[in-house]
PDB file of N, CA and C in Angstrom:
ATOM      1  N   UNK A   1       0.818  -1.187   0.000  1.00  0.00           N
ATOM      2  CA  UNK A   1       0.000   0.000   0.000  1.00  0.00           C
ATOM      3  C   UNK A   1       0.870   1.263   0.000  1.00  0.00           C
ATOM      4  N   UNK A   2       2.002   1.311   0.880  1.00  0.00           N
ATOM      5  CA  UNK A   2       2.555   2.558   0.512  1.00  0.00           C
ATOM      6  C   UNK A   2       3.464   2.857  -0.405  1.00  0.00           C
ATOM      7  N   UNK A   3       3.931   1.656  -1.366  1.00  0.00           N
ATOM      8  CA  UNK A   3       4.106   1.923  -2.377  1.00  0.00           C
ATOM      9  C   UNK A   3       3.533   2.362  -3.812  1.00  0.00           C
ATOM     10  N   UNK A   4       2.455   1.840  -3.551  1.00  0.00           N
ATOM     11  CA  UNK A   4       1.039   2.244  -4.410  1.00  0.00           C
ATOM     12  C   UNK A   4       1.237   4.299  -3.967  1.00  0.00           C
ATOM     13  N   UNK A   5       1.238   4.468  -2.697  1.00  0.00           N
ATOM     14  CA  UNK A   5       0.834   5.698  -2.536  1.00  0.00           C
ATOM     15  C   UNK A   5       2.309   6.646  -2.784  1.00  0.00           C
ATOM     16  N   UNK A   6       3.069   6.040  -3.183  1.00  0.00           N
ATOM     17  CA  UNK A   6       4.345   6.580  -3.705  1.00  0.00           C
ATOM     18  C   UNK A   6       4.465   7.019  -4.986  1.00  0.00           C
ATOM     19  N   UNK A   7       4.053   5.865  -6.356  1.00  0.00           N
ATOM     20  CA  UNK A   7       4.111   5.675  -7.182  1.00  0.00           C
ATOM     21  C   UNK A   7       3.012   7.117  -7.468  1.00  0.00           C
ATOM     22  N   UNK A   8       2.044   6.787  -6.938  1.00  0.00           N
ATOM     23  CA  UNK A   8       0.634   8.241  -7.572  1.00  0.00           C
ATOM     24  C   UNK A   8       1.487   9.122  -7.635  1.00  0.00           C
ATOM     25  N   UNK A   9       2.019   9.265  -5.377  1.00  0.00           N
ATOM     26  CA  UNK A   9       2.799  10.821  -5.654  1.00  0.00           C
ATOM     27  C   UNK A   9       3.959  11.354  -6.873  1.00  0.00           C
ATOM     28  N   UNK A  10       4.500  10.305  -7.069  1.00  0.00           N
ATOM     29  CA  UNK A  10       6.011  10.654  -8.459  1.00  0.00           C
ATOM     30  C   UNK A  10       5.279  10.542  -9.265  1.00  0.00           C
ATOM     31  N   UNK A  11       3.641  10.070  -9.410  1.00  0.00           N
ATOM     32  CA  UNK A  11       3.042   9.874 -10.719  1.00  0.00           C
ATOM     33  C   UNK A  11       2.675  11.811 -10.974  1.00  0.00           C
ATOM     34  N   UNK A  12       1.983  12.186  -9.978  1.00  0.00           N
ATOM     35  CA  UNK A  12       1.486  13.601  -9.874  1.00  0.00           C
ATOM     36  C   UNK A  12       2.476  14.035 -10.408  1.00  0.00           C
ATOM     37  N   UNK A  13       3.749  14.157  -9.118  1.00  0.00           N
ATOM     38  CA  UNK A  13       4.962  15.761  -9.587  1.00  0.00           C
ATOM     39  C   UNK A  13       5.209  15.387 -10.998  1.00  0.00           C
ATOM     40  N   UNK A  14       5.389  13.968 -11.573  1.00  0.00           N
ATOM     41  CA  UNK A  14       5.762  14.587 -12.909  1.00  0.00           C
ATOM     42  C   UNK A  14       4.765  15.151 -13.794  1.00  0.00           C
ATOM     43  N   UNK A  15       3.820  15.035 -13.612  1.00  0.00           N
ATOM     44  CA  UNK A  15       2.608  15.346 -14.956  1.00  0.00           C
ATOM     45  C   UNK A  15       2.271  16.864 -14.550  1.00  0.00           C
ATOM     46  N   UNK A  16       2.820  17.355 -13.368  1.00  0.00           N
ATOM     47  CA  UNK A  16       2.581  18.869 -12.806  1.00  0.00           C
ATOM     48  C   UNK A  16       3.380  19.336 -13.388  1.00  0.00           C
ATOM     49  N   UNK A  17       4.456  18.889 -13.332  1.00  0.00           N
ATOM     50  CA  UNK A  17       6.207  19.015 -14.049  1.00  0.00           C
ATOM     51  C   UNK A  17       5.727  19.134 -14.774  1.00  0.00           C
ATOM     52  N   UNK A  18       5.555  18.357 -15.579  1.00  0.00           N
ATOM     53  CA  UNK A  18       5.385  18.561 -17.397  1.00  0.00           C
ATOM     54  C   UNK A  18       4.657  19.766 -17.923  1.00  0.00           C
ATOM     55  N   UNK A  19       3.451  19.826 -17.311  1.00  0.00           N
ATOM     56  CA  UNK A  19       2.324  20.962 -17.653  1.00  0.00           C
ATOM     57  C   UNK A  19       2.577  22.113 -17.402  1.00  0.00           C
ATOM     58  N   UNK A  20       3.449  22.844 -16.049  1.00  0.00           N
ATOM     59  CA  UNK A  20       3.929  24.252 -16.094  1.00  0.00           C
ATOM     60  C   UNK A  20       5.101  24.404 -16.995  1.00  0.00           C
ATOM     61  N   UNK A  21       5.839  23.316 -17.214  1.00  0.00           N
ATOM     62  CA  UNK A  21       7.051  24.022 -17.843  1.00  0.00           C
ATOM     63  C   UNK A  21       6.090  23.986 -19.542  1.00  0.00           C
ATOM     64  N   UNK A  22       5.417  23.218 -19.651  1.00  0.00           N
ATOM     65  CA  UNK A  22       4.666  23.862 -21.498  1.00  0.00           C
ATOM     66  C   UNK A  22       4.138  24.891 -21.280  1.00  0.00           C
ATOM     67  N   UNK A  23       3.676  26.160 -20.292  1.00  0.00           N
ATOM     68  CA  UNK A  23       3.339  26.737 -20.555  1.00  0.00           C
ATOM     69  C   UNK A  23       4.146  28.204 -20.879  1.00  0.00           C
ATOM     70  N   UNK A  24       3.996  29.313 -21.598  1.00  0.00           N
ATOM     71  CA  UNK A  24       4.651  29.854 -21.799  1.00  0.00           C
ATOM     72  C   UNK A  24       4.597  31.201 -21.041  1.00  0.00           C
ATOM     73  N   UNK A  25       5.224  31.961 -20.621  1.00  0.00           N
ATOM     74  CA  UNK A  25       5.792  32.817 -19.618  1.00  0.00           C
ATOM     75  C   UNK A  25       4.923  33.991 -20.039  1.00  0.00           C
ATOM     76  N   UNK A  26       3.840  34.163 -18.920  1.00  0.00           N
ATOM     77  CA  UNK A  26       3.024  35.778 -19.375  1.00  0.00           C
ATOM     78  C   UNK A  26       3.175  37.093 -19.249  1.00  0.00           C
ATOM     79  N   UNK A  27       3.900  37.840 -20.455  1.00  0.00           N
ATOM     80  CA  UNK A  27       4.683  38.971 -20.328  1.00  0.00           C
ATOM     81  C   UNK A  27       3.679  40.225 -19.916  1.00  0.00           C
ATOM     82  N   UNK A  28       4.239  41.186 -20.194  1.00  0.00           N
ATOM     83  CA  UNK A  28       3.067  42.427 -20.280  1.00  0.00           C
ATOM     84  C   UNK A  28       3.433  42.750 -21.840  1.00  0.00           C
ATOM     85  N   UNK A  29       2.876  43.681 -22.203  1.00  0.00           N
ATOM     86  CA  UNK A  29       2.861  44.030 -23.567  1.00  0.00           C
ATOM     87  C   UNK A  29       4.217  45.289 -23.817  1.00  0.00           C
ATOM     88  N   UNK A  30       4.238  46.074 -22.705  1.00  0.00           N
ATOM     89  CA  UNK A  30       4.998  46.874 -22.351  1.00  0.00           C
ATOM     90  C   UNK A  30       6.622  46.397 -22.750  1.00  0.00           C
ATOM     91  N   UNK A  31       6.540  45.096 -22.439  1.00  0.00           N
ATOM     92  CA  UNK A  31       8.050  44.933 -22.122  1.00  0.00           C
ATOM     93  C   UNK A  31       8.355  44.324 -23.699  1.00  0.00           C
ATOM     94  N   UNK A  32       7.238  43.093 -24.317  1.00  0.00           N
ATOM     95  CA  UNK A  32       7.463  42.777 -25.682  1.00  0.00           C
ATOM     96  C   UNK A  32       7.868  44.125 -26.328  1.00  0.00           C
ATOM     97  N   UNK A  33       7.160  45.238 -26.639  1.00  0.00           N
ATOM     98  CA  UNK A  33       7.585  46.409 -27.165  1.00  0.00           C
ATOM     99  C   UNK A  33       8.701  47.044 -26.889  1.00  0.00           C
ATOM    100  N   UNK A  34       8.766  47.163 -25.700  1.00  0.00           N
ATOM    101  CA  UNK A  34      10.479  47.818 -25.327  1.00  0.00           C
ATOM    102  C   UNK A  34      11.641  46.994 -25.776  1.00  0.00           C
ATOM    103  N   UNK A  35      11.346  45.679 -26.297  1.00  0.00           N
ATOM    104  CA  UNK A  35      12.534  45.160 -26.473  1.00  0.00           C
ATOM    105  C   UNK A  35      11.648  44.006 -27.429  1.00  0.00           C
ATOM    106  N   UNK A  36      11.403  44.010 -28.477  1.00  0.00           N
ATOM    107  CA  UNK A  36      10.814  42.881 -29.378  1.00  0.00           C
ATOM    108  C   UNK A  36      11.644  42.046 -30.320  1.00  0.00           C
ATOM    109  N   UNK A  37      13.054  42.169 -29.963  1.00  0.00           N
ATOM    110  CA  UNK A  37      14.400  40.962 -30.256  1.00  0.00           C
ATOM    111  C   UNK A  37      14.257  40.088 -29.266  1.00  0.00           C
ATOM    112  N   UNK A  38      14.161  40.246 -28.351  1.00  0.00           N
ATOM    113  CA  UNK A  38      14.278  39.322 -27.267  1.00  0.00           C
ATOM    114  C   UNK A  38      13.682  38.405 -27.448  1.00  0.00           C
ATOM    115  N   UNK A  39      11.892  38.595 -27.530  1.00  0.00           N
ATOM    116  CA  UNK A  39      10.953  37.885 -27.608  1.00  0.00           C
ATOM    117  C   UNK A  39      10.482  37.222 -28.782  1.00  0.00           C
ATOM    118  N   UNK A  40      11.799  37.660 -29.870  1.00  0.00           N
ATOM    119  CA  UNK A  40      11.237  37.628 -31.417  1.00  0.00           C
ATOM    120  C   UNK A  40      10.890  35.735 -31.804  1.00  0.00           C
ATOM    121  N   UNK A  41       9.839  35.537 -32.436  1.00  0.00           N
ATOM    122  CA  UNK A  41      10.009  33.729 -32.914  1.00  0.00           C
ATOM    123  C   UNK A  41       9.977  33.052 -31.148  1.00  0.00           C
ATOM    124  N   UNK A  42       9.740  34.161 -30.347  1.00  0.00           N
ATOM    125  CA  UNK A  42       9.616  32.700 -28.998  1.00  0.00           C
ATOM    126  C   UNK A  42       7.915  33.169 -28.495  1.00  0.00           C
ATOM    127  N   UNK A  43       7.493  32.395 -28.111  1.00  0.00           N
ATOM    128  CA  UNK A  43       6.055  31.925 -27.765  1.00  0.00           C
ATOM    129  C   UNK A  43       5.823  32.288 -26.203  1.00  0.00           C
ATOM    130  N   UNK A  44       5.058  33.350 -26.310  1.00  0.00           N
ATOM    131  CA  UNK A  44       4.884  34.263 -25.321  1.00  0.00           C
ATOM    132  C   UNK A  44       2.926  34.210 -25.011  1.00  0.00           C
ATOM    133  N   UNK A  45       2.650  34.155 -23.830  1.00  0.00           N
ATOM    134  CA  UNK A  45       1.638  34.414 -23.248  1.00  0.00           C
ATOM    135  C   UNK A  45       0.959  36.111 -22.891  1.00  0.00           C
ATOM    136  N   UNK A  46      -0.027  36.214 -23.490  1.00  0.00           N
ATOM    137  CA  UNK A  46      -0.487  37.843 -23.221  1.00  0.00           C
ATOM    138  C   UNK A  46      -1.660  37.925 -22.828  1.00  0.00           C
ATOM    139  N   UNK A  47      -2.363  38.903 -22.073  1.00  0.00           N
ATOM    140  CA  UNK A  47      -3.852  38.993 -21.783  1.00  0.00           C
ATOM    141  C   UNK A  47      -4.652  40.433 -21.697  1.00  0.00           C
ATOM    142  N   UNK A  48      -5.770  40.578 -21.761  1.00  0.00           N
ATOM    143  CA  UNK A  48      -6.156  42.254 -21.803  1.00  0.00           C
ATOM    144  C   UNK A  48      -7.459  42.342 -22.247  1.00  0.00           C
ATOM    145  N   UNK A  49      -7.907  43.345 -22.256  1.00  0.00           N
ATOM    146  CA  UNK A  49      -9.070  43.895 -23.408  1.00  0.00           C
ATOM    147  C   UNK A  49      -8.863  44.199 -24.818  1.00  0.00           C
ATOM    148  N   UNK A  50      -9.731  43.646 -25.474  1.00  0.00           N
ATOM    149  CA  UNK A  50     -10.143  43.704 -27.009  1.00  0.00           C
ATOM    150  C   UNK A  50      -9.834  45.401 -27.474  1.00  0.00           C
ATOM    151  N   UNK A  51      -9.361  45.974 -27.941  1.00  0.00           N
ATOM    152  CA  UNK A  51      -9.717  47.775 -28.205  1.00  0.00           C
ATOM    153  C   UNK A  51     -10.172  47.787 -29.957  1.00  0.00           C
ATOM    154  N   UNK A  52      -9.476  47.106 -30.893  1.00  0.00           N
ATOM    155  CA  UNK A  52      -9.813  46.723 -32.274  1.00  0.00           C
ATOM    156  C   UNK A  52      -9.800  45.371 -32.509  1.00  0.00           C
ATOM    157  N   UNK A  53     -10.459  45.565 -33.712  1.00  0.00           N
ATOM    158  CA  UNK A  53     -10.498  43.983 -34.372  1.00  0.00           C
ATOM    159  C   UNK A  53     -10.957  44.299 -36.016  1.00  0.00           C
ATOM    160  N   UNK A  54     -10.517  43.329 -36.560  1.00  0.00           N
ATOM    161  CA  UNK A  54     -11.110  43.636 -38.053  1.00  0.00           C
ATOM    162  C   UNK A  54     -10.845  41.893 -38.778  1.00  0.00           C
ATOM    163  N   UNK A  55     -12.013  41.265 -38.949  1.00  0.00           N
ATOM    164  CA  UNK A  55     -12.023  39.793 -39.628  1.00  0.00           C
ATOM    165  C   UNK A  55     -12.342  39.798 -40.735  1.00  0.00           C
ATOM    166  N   UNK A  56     -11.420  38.760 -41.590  1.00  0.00           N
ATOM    167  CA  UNK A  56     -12.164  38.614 -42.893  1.00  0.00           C
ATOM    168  C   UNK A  56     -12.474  36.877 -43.170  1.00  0.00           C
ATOM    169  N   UNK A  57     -12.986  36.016 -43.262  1.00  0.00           N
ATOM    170  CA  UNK A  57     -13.448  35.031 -43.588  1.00  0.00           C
ATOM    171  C   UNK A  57     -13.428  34.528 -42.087  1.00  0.00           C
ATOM    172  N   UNK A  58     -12.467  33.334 -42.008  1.00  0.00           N
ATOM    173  CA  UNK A  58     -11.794  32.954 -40.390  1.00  0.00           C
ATOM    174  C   UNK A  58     -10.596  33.777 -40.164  1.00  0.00           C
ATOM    175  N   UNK A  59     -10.454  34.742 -40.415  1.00  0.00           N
ATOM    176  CA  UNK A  59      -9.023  35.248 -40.121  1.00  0.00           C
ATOM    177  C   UNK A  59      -9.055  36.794 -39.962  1.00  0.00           C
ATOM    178  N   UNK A  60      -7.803  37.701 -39.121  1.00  0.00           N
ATOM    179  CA  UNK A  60      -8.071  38.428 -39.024  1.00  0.00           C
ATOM    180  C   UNK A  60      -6.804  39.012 -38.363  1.00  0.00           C
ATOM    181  N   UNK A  61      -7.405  40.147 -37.450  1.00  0.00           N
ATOM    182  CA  UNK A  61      -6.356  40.956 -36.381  1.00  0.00           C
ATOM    183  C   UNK A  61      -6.830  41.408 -35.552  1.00  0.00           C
ATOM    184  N   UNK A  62      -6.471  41.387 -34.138  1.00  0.00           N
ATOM    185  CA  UNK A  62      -7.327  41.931 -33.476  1.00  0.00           C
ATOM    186  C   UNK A  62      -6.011  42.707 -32.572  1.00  0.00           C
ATOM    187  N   UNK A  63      -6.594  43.566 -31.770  1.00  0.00           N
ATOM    188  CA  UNK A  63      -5.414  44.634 -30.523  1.00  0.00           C
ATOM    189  C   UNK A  63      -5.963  44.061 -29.326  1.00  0.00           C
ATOM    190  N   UNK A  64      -5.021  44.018 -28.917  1.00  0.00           N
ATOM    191  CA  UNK A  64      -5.183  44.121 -27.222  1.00  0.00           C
ATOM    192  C   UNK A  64      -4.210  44.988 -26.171  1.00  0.00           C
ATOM    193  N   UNK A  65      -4.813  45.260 -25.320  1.00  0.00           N
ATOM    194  CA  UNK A  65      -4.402  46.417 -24.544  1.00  0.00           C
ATOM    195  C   UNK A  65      -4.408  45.486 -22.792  1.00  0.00           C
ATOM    196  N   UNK A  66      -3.402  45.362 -22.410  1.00  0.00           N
ATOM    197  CA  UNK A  66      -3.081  45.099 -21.513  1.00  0.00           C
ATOM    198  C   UNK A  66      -2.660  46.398 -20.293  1.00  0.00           C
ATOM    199  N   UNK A  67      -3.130  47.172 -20.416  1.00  0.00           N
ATOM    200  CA  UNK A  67      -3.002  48.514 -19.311  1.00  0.00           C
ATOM    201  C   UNK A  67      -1.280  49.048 -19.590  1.00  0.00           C
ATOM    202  N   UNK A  68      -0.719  48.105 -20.034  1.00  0.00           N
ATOM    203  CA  UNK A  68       1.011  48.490 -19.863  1.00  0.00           C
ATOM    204  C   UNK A  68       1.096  49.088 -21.382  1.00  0.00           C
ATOM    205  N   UNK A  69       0.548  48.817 -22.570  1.00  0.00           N
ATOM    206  CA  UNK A  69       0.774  48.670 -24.189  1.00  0.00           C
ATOM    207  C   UNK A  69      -0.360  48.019 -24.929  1.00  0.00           C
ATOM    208  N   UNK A  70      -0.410  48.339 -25.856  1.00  0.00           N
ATOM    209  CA  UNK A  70      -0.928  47.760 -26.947  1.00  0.00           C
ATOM    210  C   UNK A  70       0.047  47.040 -28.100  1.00  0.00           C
ATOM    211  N   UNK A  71      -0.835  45.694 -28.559  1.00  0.00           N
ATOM    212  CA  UNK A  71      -0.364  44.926 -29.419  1.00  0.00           C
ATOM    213  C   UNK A  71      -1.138  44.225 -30.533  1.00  0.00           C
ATOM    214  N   UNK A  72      -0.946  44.228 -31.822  1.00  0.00           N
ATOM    215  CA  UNK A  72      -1.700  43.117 -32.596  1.00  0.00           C
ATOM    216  C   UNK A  72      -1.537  41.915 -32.590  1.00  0.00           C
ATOM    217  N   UNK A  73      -2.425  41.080 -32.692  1.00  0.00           N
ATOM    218  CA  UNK A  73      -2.811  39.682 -32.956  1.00  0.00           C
ATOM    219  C   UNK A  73      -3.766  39.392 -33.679  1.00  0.00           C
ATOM    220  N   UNK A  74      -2.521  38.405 -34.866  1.00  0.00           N
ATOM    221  CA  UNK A  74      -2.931  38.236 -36.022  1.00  0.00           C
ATOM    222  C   UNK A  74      -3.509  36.173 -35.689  1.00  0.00           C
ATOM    223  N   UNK A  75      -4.611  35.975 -36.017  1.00  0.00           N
ATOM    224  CA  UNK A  75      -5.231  35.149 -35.887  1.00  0.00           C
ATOM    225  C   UNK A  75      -5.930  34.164 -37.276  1.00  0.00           C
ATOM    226  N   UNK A  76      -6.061  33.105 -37.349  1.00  0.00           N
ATOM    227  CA  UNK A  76      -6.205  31.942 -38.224  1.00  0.00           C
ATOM    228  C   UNK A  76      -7.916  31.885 -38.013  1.00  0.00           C
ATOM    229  N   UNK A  77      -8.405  31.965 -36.765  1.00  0.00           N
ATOM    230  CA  UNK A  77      -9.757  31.651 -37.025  1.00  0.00           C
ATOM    231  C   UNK A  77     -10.619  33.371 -36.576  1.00  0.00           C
ATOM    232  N   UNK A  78     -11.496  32.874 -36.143  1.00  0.00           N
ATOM    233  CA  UNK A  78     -12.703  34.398 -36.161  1.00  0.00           C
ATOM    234  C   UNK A  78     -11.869  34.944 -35.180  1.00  0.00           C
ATOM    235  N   UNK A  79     -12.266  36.615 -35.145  1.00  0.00           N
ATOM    236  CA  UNK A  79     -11.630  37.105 -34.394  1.00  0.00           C
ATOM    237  C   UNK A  79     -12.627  37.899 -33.150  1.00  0.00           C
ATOM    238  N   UNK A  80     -12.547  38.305 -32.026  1.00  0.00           N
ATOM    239  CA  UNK A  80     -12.790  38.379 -30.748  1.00  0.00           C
ATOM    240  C   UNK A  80     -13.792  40.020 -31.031  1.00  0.00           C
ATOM    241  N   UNK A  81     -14.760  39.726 -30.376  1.00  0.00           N
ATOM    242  CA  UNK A  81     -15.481  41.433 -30.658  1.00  0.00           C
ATOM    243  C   UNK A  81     -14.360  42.410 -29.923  1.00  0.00           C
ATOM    244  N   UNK A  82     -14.948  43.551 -30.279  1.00  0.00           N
ATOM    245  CA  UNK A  82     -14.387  44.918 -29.212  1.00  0.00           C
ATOM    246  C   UNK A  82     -14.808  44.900 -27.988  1.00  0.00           C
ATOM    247  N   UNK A  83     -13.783  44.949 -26.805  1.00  0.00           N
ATOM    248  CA  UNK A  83     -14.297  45.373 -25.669  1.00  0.00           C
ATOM    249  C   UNK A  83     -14.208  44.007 -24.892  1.00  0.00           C
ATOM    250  N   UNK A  84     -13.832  43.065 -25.308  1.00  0.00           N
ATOM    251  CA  UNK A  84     -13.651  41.253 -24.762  1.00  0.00           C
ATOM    252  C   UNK A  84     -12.317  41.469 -24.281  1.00  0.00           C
ATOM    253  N   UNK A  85     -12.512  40.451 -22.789  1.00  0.00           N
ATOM    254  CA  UNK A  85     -11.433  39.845 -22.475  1.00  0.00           C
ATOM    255  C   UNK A  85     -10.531  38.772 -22.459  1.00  0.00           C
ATOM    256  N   UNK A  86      -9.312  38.672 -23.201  1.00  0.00           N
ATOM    257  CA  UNK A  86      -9.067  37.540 -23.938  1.00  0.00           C
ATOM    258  C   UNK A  86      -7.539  37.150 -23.303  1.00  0.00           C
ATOM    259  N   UNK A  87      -7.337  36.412 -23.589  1.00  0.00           N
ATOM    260  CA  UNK A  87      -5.844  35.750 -23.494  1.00  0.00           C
ATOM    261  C   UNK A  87      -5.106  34.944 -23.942  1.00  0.00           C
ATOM    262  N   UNK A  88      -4.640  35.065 -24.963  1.00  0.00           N
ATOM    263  CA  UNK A  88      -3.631  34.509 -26.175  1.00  0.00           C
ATOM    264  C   UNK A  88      -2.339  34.254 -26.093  1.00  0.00           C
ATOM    265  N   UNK A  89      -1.809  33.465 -26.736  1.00  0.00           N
ATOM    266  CA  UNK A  89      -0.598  32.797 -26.832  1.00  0.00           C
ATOM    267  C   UNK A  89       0.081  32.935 -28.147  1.00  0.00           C
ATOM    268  N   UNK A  90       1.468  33.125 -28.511  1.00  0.00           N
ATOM    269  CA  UNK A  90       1.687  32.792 -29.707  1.00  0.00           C
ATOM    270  C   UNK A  90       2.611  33.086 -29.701  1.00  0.00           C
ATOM    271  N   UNK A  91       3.456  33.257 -31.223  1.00  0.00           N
ATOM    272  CA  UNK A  91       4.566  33.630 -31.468  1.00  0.00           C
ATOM    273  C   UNK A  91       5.020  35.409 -31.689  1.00  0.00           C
ATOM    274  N   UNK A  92       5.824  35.693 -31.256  1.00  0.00           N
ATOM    275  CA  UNK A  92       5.967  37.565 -31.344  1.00  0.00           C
ATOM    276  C   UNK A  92       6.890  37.427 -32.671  1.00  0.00           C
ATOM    277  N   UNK A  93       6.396  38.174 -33.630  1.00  0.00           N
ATOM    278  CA  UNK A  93       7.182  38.289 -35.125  1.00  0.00           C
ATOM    279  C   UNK A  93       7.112  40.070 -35.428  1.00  0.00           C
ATOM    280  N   UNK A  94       8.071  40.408 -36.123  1.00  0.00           N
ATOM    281  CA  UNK A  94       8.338  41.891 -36.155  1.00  0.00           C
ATOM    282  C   UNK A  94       8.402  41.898 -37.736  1.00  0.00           C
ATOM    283  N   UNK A  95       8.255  43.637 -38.461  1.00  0.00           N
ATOM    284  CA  UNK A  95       7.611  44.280 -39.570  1.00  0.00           C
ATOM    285  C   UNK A  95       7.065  42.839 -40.286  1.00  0.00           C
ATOM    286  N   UNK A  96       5.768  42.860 -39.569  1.00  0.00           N
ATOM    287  CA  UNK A  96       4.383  42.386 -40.211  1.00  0.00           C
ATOM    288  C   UNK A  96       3.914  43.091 -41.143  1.00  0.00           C
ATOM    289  N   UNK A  97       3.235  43.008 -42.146  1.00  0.00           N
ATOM    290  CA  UNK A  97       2.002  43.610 -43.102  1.00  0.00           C
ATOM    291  C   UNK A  97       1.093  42.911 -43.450  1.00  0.00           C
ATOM    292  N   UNK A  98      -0.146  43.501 -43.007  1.00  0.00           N
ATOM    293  CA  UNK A  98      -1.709  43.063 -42.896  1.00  0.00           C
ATOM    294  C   UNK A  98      -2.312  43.424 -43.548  1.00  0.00           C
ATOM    295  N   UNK A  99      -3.124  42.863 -44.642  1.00  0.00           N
ATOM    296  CA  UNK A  99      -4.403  44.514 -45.447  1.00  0.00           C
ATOM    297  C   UNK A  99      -3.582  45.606 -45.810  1.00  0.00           C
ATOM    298  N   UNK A 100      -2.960  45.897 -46.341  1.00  0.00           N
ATOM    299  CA  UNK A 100      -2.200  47.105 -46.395  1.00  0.00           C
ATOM    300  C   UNK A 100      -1.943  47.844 -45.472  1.00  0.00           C
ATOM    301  N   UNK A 101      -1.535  47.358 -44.317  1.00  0.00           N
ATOM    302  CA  UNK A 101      -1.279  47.979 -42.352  1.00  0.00           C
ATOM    303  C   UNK A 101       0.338  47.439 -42.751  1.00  0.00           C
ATOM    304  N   UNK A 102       1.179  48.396 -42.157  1.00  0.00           N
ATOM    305  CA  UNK A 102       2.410  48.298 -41.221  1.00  0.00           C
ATOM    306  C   UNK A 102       2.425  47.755 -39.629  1.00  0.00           C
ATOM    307  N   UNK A 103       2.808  46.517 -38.942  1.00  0.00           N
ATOM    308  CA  UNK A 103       2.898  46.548 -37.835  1.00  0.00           C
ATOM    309  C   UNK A 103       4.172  45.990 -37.105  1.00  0.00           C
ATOM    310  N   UNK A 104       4.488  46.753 -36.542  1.00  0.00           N
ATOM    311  CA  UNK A 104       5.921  46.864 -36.252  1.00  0.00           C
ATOM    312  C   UNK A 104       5.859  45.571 -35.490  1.00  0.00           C
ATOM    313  N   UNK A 105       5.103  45.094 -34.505  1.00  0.00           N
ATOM    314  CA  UNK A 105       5.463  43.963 -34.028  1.00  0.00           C
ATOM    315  C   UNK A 105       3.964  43.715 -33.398  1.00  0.00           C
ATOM    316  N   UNK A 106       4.127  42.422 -33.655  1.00  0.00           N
ATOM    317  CA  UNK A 106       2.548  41.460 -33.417  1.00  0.00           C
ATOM    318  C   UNK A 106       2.736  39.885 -33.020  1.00  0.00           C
ATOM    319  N   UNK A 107       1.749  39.692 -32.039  1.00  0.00           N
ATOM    320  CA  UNK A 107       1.739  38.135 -32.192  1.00  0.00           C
ATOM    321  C   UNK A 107       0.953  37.319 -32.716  1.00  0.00           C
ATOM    322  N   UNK A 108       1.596  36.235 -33.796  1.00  0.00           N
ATOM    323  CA  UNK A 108       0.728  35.060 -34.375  1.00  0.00           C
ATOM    324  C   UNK A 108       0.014  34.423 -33.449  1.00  0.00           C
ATOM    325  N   UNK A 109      -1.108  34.585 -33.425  1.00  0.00           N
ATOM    326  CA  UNK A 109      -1.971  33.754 -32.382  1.00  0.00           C
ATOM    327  C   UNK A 109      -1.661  32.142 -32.572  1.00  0.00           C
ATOM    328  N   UNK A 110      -1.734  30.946 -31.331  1.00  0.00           N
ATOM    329  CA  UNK A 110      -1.680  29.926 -31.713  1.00  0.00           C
ATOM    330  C   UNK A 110      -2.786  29.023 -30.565  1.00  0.00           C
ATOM    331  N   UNK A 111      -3.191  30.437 -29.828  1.00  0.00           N
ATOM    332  CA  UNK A 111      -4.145  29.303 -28.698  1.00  0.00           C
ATOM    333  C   UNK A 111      -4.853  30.993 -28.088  1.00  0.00           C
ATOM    334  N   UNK A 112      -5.976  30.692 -27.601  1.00  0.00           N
ATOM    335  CA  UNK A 112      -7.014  32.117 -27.223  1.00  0.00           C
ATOM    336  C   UNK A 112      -7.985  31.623 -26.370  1.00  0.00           C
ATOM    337  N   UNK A 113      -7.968  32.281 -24.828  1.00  0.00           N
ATOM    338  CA  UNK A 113      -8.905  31.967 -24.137  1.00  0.00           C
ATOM    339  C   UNK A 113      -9.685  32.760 -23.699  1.00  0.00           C
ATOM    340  N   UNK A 114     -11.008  33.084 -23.897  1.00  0.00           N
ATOM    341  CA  UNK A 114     -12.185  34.243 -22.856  1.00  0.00           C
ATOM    342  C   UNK A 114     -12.180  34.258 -21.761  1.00  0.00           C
ATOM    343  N   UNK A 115     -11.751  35.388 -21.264  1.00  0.00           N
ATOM    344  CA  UNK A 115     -12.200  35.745 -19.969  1.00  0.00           C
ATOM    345  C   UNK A 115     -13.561  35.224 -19.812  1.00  0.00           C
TER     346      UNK A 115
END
């Protein structure tokens, strides 16, 4: 029996293990901008209110404003109304062009959750 109750516990820490270290580190928006080499091509966690959005089929761009900065996120499926609270994941990539938009630096969405 208390090996049974051993095995769960090393069964737990690792699968806890496993699951925080996949997740990716939630910046502010502030700091991606002050320095968007750093973060460039690595997979960054962000969260905030909706301020724009503009979709065309499943795809689109939307801003978010995290109180520190604003940022675009460029997205594969529908995109989030105005005024939503969201929290996205993805990759940070620099001089983007969207629709005929310049954006100096944005993240490829790859995962999006509602407040």
């Amino acid at each position: 029996m208390n090996l049974n109750r051993r095995i769960v516990a090393l069964s737990l820490i690792l699968v806890g293990t496993l699951f925080f270290t996949a997740c990716p580190n939630r910046e502010s928006i502030s700091k991606i901008n002050a320095d968007p080499g750093r973060y460039r091509n690595k997979e960054v966690a962000i969260g905030g209110t909706v301020r724009d959005s503009y979709g065309f089929l499943d795809s689109g761009a939307y801003e978010i404003d995290d109180g520190s900065g604003t940022i675009w996120v460029i997205t594969r499926r529908g995109v989030p109304s105005r005024g939503s609270q969201v929290g996205a994941k993805g990759r940070v990539r620099t001089g983007f062009n969207f629709g005929g938009r310049s954006f100096g630096t944005i993240l490829e969405e790859s995962d999006r959750r509602a407040k």
